[in-house]
Protein backbone atom coordinates (compact mmCIF):
# COMPACT_ATOMS: atom_id res chain seq x y z
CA UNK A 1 45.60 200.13 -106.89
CA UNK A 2 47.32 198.51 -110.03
CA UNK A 3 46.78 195.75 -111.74
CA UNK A 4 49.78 194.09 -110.88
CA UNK A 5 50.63 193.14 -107.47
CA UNK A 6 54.43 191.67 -106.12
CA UNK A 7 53.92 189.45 -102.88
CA UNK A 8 56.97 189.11 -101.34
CA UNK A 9 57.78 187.00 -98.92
CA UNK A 10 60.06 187.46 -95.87
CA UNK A 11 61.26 185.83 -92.81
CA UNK A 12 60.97 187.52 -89.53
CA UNK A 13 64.79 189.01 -88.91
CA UNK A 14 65.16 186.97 -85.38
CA UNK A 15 68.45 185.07 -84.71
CA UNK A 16 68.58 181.64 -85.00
CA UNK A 17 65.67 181.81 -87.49
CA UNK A 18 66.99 182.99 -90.97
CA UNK A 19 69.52 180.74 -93.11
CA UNK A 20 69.94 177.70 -90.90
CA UNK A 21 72.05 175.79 -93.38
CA UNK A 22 74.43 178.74 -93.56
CA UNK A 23 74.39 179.55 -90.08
CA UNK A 24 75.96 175.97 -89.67
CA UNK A 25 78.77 177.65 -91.08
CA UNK A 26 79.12 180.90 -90.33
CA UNK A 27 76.61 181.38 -87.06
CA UNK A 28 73.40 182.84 -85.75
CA UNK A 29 75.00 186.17 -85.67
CA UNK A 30 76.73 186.25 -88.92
CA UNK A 31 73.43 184.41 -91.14
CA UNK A 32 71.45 187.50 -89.63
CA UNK A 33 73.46 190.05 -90.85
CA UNK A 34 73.38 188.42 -94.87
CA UNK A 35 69.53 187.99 -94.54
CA UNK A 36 69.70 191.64 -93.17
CA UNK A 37 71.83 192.32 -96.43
CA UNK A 38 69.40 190.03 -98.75
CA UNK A 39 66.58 191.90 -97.39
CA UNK A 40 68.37 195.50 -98.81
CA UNK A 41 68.54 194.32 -102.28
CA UNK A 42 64.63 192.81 -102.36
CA UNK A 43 63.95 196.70 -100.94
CA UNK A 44 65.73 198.04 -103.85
CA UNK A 45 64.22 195.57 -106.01
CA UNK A 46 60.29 196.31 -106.25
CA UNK A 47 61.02 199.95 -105.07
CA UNK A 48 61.29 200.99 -108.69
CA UNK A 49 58.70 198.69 -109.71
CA UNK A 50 55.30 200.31 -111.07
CA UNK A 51 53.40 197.93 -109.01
CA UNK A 52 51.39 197.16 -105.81
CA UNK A 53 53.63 195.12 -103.32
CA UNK A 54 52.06 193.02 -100.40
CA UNK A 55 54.63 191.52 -97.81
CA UNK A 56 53.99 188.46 -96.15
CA UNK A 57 55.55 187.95 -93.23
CA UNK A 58 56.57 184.19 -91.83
CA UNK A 59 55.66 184.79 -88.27
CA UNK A 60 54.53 187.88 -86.86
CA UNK A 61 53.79 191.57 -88.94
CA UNK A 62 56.92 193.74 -87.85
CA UNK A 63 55.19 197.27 -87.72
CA UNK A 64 58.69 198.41 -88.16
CA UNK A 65 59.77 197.22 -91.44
CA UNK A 66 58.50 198.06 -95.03
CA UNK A 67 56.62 200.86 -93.99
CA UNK A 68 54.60 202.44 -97.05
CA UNK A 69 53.44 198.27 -97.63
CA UNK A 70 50.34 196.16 -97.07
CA UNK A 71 51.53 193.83 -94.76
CA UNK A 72 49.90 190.53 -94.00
CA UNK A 73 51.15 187.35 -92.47
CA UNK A 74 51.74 183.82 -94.23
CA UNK A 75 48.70 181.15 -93.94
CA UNK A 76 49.58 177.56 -94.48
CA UNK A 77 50.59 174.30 -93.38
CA UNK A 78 53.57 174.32 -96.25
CA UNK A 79 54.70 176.27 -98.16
CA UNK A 80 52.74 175.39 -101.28
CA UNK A 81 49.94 176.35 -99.13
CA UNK A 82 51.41 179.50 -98.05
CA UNK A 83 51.96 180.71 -101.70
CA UNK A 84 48.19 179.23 -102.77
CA UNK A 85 47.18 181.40 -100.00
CA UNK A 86 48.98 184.59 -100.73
CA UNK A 87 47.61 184.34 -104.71
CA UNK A 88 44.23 184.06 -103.58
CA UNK A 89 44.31 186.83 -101.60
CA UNK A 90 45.47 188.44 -104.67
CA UNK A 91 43.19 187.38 -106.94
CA UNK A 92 40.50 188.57 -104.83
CA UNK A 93 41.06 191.71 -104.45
CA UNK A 94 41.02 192.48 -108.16
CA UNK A 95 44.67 192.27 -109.06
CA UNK A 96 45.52 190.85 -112.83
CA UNK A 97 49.00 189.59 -112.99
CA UNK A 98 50.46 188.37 -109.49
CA UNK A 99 54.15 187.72 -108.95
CA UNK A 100 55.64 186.37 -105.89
CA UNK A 101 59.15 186.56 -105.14
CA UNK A 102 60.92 185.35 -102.09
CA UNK A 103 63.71 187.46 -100.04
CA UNK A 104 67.27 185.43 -99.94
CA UNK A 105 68.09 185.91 -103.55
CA UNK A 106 71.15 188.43 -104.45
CA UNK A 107 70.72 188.97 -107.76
CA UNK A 108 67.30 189.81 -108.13
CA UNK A 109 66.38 192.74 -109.37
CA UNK A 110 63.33 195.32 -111.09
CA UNK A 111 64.26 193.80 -114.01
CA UNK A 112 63.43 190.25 -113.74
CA UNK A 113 60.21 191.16 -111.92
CA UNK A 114 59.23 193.85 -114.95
CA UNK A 115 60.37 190.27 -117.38
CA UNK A 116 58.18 188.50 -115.53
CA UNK A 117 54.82 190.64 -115.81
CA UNK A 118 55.72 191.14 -119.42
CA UNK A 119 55.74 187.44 -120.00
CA UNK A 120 52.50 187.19 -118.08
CA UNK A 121 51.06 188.61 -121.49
CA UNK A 122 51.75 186.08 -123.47
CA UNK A 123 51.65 183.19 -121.08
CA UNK A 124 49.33 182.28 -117.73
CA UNK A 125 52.39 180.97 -115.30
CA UNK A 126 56.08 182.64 -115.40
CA UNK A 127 59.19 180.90 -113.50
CA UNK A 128 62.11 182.38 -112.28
CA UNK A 129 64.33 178.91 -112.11
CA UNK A 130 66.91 178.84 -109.16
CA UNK A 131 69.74 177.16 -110.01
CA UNK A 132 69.21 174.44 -107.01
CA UNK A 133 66.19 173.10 -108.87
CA UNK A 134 63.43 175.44 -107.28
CA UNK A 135 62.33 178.33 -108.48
CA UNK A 136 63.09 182.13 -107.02
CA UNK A 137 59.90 183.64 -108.45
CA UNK A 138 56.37 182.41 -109.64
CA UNK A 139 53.77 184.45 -111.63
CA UNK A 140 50.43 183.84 -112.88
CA UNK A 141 47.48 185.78 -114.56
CA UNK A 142 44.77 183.27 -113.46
CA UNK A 143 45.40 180.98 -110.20
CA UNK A 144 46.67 177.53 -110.83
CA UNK A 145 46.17 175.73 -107.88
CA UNK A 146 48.18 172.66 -109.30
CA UNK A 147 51.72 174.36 -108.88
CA UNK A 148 51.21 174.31 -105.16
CA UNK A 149 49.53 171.16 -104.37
CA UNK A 150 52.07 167.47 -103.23
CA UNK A 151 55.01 169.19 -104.55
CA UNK A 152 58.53 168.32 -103.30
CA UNK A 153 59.27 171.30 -101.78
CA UNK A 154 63.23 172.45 -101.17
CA UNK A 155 64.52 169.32 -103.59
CA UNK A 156 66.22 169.50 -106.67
CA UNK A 157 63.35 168.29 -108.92
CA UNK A 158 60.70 170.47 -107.93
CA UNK A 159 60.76 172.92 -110.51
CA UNK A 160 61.12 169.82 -113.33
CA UNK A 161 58.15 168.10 -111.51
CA UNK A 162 55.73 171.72 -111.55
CA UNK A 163 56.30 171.91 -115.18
CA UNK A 164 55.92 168.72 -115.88
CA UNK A 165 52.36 168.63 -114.35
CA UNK A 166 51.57 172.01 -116.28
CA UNK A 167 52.59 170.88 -120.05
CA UNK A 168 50.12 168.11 -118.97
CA UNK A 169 47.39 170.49 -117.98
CA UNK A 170 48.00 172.67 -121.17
CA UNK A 171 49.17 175.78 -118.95
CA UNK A 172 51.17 177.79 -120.53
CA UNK A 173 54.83 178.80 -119.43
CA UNK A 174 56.94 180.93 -120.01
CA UNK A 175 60.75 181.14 -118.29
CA UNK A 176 63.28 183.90 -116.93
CA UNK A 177 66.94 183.80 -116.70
CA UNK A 178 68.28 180.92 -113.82
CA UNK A 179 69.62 182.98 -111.09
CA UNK A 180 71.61 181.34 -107.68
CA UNK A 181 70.42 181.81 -104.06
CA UNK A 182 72.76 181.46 -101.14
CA UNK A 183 72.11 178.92 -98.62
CA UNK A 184 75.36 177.86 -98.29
CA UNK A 185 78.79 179.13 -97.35
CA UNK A 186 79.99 178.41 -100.83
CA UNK A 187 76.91 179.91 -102.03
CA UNK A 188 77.67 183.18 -100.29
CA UNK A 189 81.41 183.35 -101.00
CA UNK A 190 80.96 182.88 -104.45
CA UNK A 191 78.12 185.68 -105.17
CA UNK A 192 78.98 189.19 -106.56
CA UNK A 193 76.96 190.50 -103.41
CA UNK A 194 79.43 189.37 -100.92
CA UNK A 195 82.55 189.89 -103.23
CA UNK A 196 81.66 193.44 -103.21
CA UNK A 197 80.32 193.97 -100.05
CA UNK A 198 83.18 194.93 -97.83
CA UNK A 199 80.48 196.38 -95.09
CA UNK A 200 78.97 192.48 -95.28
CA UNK A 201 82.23 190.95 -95.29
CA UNK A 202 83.87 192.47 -91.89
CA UNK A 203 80.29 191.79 -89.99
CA UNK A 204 80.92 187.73 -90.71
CA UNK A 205 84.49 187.78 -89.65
CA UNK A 206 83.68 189.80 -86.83
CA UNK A 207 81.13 187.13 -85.81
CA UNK A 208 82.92 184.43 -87.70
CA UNK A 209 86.60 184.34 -86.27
């Protein structure tokens, strides 16, 4: 055991399940096979990360996925609950510095995750902004209950609300770079990781045209 922990969590791969609002574009068949994708790069992600990493899955623990992981499953009523959840867990079992990352985001890499525990040092809550207003990545060295409680999750001013409520609670923050996830067509079309994914690419037309 470290004393830094990555919670991750994931959606159960399941058509008709993973990125809805793209699938209104592209399909069922097609959304599945960019979460697939999305789930690759997370992999690669905390696999060269000197850390404990806990996944939490949305549904039901897939015994067949992220072996060499604890694997638990997501408690809540919301998702702000959920997270709450997952950090206490954390907390309890003697971890120091907890980041939690979600599974949809292209860019992401062992390098923001390494920024963020690093900033963890000087600060007690670290943000990874999304560039939709939300936040890809949330890290604290004590639990702060108030970033998960009446929060406006999945609009644009949740992020500006959270830290809002912090600088008024005398928390201190600290910020990574803004990165974009894709929950749109546009979204995906315009990322590096489908640009230079030809594999990714000929799986949507297939399922596309």
């Amino acid at each position: 055991m470290t004393k830094n922990l990555v919670i991750v969590f994931v959606k159960n791969t399941k058509l008709g399940s993973v990125k809805t609002r793209l699938a209104k574009t592209i399909g069922d068949f097609a959304a599945l096979e960019v979460y697939k994708a999305l789930l690759k790069v997370t992999q690669n992600a905390i696999s060269e990360l000197d850390a404990d990493t806990h996944i939490y899955f949305s549904k039901e623990i897939d015994t067949n996925t992220w072996t060499n992981h604890k694997k638990q499953l997501q408690q809540g009523k919301d998702l702000g609950e959920r997270m709450l959840n997952a950090f206490k867990d954390g907390f309890n079992s003697g971890y120091k510095n907890i980041i939690l990352i979600g599974s949809d985001l292209p860019d992401i890499s062992s390098f923001h995750i390494e920024n963020g525990f690093k900033s963890l040092q000087k600060s007690k809550v670290v943000f990874g902004p999304a560039e939709d207003g939300g936040y890809y990545l949330v890290g604290m060295s004590n639990l702060v209950k108030d970033i998960f409680c009446n929060k406006p999750w999945s609009q644009p001013s949740l992020l500006e609300e959270t830290l809002q409520e912090l600088h008024t609670l005398n928390v201190s923050i600290s910020k990574l770079e803004t990165l974009n996830d894709i929950d749109t067509y546009e979204d995906l079309i315009a990322s590096d990781f489908y640009k230079n994914n030809q594999q990714l690419q000929e799986k949507i037309r297939q399922f596309h045209d």
